[in-house]
PDB file of N, CA and C in Angstrom:
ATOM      1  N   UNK A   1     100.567 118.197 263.868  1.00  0.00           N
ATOM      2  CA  UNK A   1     100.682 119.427 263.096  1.00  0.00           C
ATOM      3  C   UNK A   1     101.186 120.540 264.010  1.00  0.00           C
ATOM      4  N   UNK A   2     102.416 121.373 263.257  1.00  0.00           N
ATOM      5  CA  UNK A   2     102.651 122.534 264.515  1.00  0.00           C
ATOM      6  C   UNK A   2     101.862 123.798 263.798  1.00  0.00           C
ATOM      7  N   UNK A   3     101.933 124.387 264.684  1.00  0.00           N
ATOM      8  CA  UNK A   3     100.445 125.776 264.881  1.00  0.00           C
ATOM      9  C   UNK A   3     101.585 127.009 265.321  1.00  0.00           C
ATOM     10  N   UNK A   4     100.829 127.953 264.271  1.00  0.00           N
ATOM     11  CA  UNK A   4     101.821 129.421 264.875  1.00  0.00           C
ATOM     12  C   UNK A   4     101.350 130.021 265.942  1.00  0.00           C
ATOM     13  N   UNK A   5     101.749 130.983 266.695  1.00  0.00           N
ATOM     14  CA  UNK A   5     101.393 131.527 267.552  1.00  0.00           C
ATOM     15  C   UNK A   5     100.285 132.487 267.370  1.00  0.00           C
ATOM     16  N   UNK A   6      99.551 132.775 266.157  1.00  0.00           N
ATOM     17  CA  UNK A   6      98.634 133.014 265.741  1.00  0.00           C
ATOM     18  C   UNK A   6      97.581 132.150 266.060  1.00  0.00           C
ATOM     19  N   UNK A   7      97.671 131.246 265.618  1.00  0.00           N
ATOM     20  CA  UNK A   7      96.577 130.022 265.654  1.00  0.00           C
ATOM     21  C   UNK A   7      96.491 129.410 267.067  1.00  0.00           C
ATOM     22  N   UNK A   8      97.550 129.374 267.666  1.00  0.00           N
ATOM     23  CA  UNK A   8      97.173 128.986 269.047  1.00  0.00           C
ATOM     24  C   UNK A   8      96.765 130.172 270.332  1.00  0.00           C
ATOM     25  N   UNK A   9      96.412 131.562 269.755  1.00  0.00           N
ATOM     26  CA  UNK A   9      96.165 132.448 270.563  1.00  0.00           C
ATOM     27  C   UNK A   9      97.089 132.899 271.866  1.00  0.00           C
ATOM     28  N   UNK A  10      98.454 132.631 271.332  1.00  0.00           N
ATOM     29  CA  UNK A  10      99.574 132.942 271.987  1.00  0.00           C
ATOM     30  C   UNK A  10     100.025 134.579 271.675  1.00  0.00           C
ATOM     31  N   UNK A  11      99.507 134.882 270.602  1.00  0.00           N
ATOM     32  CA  UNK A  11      99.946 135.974 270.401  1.00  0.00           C
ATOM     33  C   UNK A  11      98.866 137.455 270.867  1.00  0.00           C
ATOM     34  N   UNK A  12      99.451 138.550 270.801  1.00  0.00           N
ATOM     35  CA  UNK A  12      98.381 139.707 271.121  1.00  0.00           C
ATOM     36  C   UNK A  12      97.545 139.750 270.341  1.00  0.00           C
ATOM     37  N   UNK A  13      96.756 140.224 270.028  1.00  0.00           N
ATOM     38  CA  UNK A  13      95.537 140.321 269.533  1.00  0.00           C
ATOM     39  C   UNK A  13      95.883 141.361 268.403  1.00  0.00           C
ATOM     40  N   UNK A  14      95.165 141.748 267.726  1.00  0.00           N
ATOM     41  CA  UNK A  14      95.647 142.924 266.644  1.00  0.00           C
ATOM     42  C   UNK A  14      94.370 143.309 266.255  1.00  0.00           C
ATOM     43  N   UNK A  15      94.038 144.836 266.047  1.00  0.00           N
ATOM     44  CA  UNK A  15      92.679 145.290 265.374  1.00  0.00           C
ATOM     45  C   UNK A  15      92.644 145.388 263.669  1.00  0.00           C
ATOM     46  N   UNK A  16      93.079 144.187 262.970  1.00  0.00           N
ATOM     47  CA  UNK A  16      93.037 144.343 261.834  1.00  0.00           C
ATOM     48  C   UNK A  16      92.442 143.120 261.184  1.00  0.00           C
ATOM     49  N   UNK A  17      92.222 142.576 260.068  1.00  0.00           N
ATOM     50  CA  UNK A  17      91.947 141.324 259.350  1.00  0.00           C
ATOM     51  C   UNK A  17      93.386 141.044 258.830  1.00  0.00           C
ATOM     52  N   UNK A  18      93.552 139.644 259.555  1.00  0.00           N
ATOM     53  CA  UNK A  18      95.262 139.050 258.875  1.00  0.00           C
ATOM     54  C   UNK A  18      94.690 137.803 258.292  1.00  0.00           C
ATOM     55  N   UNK A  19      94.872 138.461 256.928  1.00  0.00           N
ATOM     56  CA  UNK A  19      94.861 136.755 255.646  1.00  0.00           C
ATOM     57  C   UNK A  19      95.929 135.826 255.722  1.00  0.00           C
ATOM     58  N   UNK A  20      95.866 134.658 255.331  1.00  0.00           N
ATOM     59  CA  UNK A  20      96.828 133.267 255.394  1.00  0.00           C
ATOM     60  C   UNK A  20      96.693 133.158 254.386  1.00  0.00           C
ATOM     61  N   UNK A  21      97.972 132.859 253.739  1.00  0.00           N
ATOM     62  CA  UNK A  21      97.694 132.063 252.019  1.00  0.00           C
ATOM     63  C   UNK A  21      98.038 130.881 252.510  1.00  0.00           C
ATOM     64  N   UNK A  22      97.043 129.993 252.801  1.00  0.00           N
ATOM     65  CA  UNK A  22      97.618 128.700 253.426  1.00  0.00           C
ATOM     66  C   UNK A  22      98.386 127.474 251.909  1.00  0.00           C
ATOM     67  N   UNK A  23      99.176 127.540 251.692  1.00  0.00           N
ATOM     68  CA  UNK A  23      99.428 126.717 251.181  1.00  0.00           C
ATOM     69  C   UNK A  23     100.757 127.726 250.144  1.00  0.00           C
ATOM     70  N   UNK A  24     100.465 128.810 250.294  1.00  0.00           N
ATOM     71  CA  UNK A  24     101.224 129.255 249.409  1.00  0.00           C
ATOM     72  C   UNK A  24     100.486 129.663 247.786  1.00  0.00           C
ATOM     73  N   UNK A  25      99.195 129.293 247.950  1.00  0.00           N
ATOM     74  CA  UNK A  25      98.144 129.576 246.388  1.00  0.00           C
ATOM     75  C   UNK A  25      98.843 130.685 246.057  1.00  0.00           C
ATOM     76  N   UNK A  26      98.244 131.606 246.866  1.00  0.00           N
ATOM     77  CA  UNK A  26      97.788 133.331 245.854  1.00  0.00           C
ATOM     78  C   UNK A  26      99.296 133.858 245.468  1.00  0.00           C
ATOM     79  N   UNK A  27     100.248 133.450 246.222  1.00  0.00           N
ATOM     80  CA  UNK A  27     102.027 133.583 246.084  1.00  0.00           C
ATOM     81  C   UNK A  27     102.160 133.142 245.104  1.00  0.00           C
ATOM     82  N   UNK A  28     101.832 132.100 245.008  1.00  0.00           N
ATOM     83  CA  UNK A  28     102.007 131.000 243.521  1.00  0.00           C
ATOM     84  C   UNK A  28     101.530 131.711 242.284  1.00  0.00           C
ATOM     85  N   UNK A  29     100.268 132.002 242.461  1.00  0.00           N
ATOM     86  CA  UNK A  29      99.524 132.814 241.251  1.00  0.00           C
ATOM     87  C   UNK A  29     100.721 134.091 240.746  1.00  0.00           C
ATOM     88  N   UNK A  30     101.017 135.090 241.825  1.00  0.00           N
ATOM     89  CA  UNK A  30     101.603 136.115 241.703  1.00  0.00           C
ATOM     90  C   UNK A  30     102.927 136.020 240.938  1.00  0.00           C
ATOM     91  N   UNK A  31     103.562 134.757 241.010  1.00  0.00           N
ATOM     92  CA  UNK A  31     105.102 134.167 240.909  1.00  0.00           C
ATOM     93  C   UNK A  31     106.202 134.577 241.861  1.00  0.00           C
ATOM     94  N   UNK A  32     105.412 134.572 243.513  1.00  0.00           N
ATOM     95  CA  UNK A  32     106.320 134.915 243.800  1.00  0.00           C
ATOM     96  C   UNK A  32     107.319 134.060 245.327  1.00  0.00           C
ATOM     97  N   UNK A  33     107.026 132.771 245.192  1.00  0.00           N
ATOM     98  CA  UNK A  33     107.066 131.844 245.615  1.00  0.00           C
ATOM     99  C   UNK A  33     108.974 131.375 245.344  1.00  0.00           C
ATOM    100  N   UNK A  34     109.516 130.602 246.140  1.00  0.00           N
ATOM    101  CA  UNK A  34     111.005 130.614 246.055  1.00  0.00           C
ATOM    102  C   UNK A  34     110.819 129.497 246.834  1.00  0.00           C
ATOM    103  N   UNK A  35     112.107 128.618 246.526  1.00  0.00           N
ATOM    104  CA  UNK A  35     112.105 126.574 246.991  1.00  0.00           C
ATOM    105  C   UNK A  35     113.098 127.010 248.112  1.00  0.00           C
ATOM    106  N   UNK A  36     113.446 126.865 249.524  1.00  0.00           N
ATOM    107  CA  UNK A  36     114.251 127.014 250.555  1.00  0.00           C
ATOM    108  C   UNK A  36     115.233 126.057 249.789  1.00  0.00           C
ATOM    109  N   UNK A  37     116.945 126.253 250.036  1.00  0.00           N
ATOM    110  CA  UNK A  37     117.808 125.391 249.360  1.00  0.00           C
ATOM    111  C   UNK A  37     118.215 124.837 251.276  1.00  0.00           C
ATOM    112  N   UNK A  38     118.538 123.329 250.802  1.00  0.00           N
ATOM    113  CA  UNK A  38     118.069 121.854 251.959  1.00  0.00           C
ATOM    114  C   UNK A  38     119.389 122.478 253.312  1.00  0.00           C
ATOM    115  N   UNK A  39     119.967 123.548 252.859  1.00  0.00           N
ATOM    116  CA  UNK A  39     120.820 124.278 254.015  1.00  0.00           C
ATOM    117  C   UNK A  39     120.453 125.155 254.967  1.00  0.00           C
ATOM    118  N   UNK A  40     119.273 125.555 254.342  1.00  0.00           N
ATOM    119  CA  UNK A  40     118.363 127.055 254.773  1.00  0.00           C
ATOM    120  C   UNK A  40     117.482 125.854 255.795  1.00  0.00           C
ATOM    121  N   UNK A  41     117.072 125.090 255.263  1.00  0.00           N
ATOM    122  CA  UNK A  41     115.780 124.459 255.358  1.00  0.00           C
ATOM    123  C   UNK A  41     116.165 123.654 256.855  1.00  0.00           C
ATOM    124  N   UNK A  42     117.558 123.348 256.488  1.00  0.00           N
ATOM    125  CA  UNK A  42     118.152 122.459 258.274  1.00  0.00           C
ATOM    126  C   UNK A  42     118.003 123.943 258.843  1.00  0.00           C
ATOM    127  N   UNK A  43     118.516 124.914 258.928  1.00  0.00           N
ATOM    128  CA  UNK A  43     118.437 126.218 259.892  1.00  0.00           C
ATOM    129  C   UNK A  43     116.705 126.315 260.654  1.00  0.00           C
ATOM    130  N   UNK A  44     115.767 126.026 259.804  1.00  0.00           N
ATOM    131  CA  UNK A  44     114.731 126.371 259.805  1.00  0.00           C
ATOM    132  C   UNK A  44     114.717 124.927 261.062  1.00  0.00           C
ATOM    133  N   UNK A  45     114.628 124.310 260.399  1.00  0.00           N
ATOM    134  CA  UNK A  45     114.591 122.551 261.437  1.00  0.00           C
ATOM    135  C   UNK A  45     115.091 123.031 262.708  1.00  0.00           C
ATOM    136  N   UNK A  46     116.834 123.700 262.890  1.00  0.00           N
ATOM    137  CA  UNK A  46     117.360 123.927 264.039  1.00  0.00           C
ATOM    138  C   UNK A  46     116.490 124.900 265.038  1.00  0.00           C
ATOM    139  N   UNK A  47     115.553 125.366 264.374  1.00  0.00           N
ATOM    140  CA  UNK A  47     114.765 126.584 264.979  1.00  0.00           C
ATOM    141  C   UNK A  47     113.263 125.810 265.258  1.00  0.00           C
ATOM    142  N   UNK A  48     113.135 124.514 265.219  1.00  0.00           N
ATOM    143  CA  UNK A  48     111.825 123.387 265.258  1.00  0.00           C
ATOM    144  C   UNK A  48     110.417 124.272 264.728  1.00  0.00           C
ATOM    145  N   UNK A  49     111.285 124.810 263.051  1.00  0.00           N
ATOM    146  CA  UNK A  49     110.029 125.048 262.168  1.00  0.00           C
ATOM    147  C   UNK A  49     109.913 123.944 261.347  1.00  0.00           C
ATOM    148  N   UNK A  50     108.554 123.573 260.896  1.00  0.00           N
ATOM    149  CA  UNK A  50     108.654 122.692 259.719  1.00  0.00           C
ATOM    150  C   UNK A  50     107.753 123.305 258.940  1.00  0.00           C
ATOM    151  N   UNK A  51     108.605 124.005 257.890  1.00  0.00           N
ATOM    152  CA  UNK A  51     107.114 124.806 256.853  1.00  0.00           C
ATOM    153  C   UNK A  51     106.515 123.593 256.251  1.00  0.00           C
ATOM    154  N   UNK A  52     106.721 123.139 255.582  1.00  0.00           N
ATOM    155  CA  UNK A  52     105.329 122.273 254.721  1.00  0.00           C
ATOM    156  C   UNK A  52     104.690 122.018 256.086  1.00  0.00           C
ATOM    157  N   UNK A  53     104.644 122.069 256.959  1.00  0.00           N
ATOM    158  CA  UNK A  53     103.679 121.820 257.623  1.00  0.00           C
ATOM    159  C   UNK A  53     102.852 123.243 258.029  1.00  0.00           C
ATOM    160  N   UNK A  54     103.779 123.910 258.587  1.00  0.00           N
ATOM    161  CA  UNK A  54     102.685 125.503 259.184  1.00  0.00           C
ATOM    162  C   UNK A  54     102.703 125.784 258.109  1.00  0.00           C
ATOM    163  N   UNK A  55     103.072 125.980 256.430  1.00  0.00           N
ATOM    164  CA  UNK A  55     102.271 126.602 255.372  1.00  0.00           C
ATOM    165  C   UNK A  55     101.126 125.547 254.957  1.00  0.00           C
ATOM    166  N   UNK A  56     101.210 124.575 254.920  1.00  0.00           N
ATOM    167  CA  UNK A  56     100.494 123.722 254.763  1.00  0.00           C
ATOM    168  C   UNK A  56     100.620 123.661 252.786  1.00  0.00           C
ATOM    169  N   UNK A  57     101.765 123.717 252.643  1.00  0.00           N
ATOM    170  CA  UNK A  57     101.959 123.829 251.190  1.00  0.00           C
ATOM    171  C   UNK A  57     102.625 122.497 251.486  1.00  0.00           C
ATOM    172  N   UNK A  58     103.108 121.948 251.873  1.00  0.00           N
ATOM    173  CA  UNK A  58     104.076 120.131 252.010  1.00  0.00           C
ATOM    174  C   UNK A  58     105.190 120.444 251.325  1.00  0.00           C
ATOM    175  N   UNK A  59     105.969 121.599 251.000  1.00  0.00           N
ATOM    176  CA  UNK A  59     107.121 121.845 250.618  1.00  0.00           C
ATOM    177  C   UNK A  59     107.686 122.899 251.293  1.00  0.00           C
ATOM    178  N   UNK A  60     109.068 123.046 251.148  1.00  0.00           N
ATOM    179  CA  UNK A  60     110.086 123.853 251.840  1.00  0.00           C
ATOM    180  C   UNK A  60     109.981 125.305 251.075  1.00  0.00           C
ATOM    181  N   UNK A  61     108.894 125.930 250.893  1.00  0.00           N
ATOM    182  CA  UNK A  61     108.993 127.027 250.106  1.00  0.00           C
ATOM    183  C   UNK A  61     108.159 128.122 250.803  1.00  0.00           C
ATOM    184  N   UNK A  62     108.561 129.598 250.311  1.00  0.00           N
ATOM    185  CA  UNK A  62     108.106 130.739 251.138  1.00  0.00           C
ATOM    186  C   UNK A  62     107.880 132.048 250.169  1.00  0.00           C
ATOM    187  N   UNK A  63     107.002 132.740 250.336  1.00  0.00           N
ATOM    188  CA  UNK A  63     106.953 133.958 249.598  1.00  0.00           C
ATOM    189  C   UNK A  63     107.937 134.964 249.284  1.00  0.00           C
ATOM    190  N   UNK A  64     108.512 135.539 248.634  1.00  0.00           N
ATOM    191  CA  UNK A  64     109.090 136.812 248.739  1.00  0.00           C
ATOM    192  C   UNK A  64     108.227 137.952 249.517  1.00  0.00           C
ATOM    193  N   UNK A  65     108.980 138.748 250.124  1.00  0.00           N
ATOM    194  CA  UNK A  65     108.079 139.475 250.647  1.00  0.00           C
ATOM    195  C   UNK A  65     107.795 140.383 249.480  1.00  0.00           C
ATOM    196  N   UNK A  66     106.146 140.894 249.340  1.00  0.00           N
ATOM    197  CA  UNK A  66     105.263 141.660 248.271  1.00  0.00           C
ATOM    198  C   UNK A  66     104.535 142.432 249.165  1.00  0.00           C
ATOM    199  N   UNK A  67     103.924 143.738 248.154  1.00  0.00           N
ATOM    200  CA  UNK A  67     102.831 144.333 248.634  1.00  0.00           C
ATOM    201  C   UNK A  67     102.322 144.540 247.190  1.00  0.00           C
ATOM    202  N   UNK A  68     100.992 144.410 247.076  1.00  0.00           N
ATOM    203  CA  UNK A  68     100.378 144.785 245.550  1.00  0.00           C
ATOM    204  C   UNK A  68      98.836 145.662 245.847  1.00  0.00           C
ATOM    205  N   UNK A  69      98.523 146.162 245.249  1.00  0.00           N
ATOM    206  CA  UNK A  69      97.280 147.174 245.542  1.00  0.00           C
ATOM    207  C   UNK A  69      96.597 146.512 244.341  1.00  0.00           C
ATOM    208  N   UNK A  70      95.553 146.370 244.431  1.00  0.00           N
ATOM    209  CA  UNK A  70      94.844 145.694 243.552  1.00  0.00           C
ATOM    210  C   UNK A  70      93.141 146.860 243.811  1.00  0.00           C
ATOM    211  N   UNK A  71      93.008 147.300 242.803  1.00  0.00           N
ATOM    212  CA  UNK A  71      91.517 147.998 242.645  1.00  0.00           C
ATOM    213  C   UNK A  71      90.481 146.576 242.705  1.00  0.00           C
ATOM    214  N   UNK A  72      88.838 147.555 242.639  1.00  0.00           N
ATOM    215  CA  UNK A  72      88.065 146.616 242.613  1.00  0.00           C
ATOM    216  C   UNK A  72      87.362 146.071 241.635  1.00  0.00           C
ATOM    217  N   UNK A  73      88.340 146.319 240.503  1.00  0.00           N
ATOM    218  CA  UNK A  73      88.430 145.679 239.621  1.00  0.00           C
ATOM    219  C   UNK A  73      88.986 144.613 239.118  1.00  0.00           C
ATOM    220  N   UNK A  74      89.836 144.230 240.045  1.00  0.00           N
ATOM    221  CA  UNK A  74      90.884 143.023 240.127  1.00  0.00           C
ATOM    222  C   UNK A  74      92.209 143.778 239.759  1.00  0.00           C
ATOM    223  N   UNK A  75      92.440 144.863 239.100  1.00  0.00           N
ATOM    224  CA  UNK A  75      93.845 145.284 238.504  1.00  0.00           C
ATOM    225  C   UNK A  75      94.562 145.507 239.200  1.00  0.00           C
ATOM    226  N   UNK A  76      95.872 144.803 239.154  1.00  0.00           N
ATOM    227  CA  UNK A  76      97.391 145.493 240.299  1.00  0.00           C
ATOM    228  C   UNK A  76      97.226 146.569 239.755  1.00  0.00           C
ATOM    229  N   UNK A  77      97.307 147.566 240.474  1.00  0.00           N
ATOM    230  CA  UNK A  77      97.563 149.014 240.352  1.00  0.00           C
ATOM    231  C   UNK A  77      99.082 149.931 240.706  1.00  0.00           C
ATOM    232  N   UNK A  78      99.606 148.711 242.093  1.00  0.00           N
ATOM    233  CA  UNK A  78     100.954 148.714 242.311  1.00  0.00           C
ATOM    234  C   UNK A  78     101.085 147.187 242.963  1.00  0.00           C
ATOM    235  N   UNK A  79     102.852 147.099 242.399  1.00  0.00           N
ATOM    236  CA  UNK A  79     103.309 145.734 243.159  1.00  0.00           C
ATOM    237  C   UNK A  79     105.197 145.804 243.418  1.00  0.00           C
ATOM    238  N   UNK A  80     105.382 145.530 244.534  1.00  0.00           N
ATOM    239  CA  UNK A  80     106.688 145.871 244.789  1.00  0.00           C
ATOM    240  C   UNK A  80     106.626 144.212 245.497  1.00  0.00           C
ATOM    241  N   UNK A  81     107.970 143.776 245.139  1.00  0.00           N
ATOM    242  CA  UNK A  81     108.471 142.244 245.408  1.00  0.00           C
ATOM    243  C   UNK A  81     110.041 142.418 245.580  1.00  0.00           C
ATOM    244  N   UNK A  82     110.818 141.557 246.017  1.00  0.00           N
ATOM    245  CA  UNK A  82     112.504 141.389 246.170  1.00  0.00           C
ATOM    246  C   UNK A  82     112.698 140.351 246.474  1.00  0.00           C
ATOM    247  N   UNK A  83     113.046 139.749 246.021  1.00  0.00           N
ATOM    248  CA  UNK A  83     113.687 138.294 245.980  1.00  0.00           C
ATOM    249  C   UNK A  83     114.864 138.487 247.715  1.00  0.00           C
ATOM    250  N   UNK A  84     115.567 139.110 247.423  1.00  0.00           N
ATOM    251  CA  UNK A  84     116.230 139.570 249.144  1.00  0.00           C
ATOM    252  C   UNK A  84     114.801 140.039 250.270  1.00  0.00           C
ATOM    253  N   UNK A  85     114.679 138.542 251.152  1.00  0.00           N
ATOM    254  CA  UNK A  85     113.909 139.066 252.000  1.00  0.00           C
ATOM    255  C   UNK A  85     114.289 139.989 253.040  1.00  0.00           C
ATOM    256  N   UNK A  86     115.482 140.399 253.083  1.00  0.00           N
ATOM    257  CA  UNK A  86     116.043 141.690 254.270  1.00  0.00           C
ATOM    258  C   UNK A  86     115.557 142.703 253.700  1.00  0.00           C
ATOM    259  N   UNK A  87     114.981 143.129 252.283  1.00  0.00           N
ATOM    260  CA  UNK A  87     115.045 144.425 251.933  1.00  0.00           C
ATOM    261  C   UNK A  87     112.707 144.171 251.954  1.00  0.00           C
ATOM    262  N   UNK A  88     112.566 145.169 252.018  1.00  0.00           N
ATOM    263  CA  UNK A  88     110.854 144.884 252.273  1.00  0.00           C
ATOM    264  C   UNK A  88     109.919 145.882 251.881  1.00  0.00           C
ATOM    265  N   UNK A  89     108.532 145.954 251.160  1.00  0.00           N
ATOM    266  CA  UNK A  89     108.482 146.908 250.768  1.00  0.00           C
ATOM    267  C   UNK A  89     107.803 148.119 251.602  1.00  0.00           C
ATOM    268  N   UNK A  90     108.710 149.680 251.599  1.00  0.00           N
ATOM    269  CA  UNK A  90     108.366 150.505 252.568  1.00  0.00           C
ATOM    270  C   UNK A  90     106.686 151.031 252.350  1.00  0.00           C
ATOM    271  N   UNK A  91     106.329 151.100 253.815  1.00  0.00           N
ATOM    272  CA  UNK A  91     104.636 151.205 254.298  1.00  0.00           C
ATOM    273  C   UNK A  91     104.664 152.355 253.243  1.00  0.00           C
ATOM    274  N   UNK A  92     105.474 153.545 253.695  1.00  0.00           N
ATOM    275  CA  UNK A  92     105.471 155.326 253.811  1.00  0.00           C
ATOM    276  C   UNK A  92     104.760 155.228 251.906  1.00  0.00           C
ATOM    277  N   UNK A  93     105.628 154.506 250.767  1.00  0.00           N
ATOM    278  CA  UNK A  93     105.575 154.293 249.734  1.00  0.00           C
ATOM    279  C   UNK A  93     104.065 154.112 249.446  1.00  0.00           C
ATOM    280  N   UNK A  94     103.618 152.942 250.159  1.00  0.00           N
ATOM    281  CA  UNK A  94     102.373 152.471 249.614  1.00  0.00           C
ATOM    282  C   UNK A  94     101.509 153.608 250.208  1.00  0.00           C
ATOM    283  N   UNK A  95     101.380 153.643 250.937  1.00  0.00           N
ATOM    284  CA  UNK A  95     100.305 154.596 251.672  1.00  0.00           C
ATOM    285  C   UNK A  95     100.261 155.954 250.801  1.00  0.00           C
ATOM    286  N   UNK A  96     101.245 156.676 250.477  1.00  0.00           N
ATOM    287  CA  UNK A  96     101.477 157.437 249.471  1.00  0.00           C
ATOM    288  C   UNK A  96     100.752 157.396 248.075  1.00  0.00           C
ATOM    289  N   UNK A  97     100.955 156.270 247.930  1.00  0.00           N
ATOM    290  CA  UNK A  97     100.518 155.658 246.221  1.00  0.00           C
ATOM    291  C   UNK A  97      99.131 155.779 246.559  1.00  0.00           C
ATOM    292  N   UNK A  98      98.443 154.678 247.813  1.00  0.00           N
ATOM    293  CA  UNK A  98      96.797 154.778 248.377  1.00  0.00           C
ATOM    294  C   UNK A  98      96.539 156.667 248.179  1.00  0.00           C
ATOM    295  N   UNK A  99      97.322 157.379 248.620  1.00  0.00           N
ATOM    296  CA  UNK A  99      96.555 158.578 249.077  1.00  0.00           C
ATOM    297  C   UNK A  99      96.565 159.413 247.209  1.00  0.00           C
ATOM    298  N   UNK A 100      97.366 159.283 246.479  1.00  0.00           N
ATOM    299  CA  UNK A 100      97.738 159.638 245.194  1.00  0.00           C
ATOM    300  C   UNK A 100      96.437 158.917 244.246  1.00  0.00           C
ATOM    301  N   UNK A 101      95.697 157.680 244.814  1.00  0.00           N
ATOM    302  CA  UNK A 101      94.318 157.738 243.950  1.00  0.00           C
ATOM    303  C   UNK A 101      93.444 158.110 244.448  1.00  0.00           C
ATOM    304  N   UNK A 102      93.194 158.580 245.323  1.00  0.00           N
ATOM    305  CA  UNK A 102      91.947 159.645 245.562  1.00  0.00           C
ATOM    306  C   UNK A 102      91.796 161.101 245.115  1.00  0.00           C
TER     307      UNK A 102
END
């Protein structure tokens, strides 16, 4: 099994809680999950990633990048997604929206 640099304590340390959707679940739930097409997927190989393995989903697939605010009520309150992972959703935005419900 290959291990990210997370998991093997290669990386710096960070003062925050970082969640794993290991498998790709909670992406899935959201719909926001996308199949790598088998061209992308050799690039990924040339770079000696093998996602179904570090997602531990057993398929060639990856999230869109999302941010969703969810109350504690369970309700999205906000959710920004893009199918173009170059474009991402800006911090300044959310933090804004956080400070706009208090």
């Amino acid at each position: 099994m290959q291990r990210s640099a997370r998991e093997t304590g290669n990386e710096p340390p960070v003062t925050f809680e970082v969640l794993r959707d290991e498998g790709n679940v909670t992406a899935r739930r959201y719909g926001i999950v996308h199949a790598l097409p088998p061209d992308l997927q050799e690039v990924y190989r040339g770079f000696g990633l093998d996602l179904p393995v570090i997602n531990g989903a057993g398929d060639w697939t990856l999230p869109m990048p999302a941010r969703f605010v969810i109350d504690a009520g369970g309700i999205v309150r906000m959710a920004e997604a893009d199918p173009d992972y170059t474009r991402r959703p800006e911090p300044a935005r959310t933090v804004e929206f956080l400070r706009s419900l208090t």
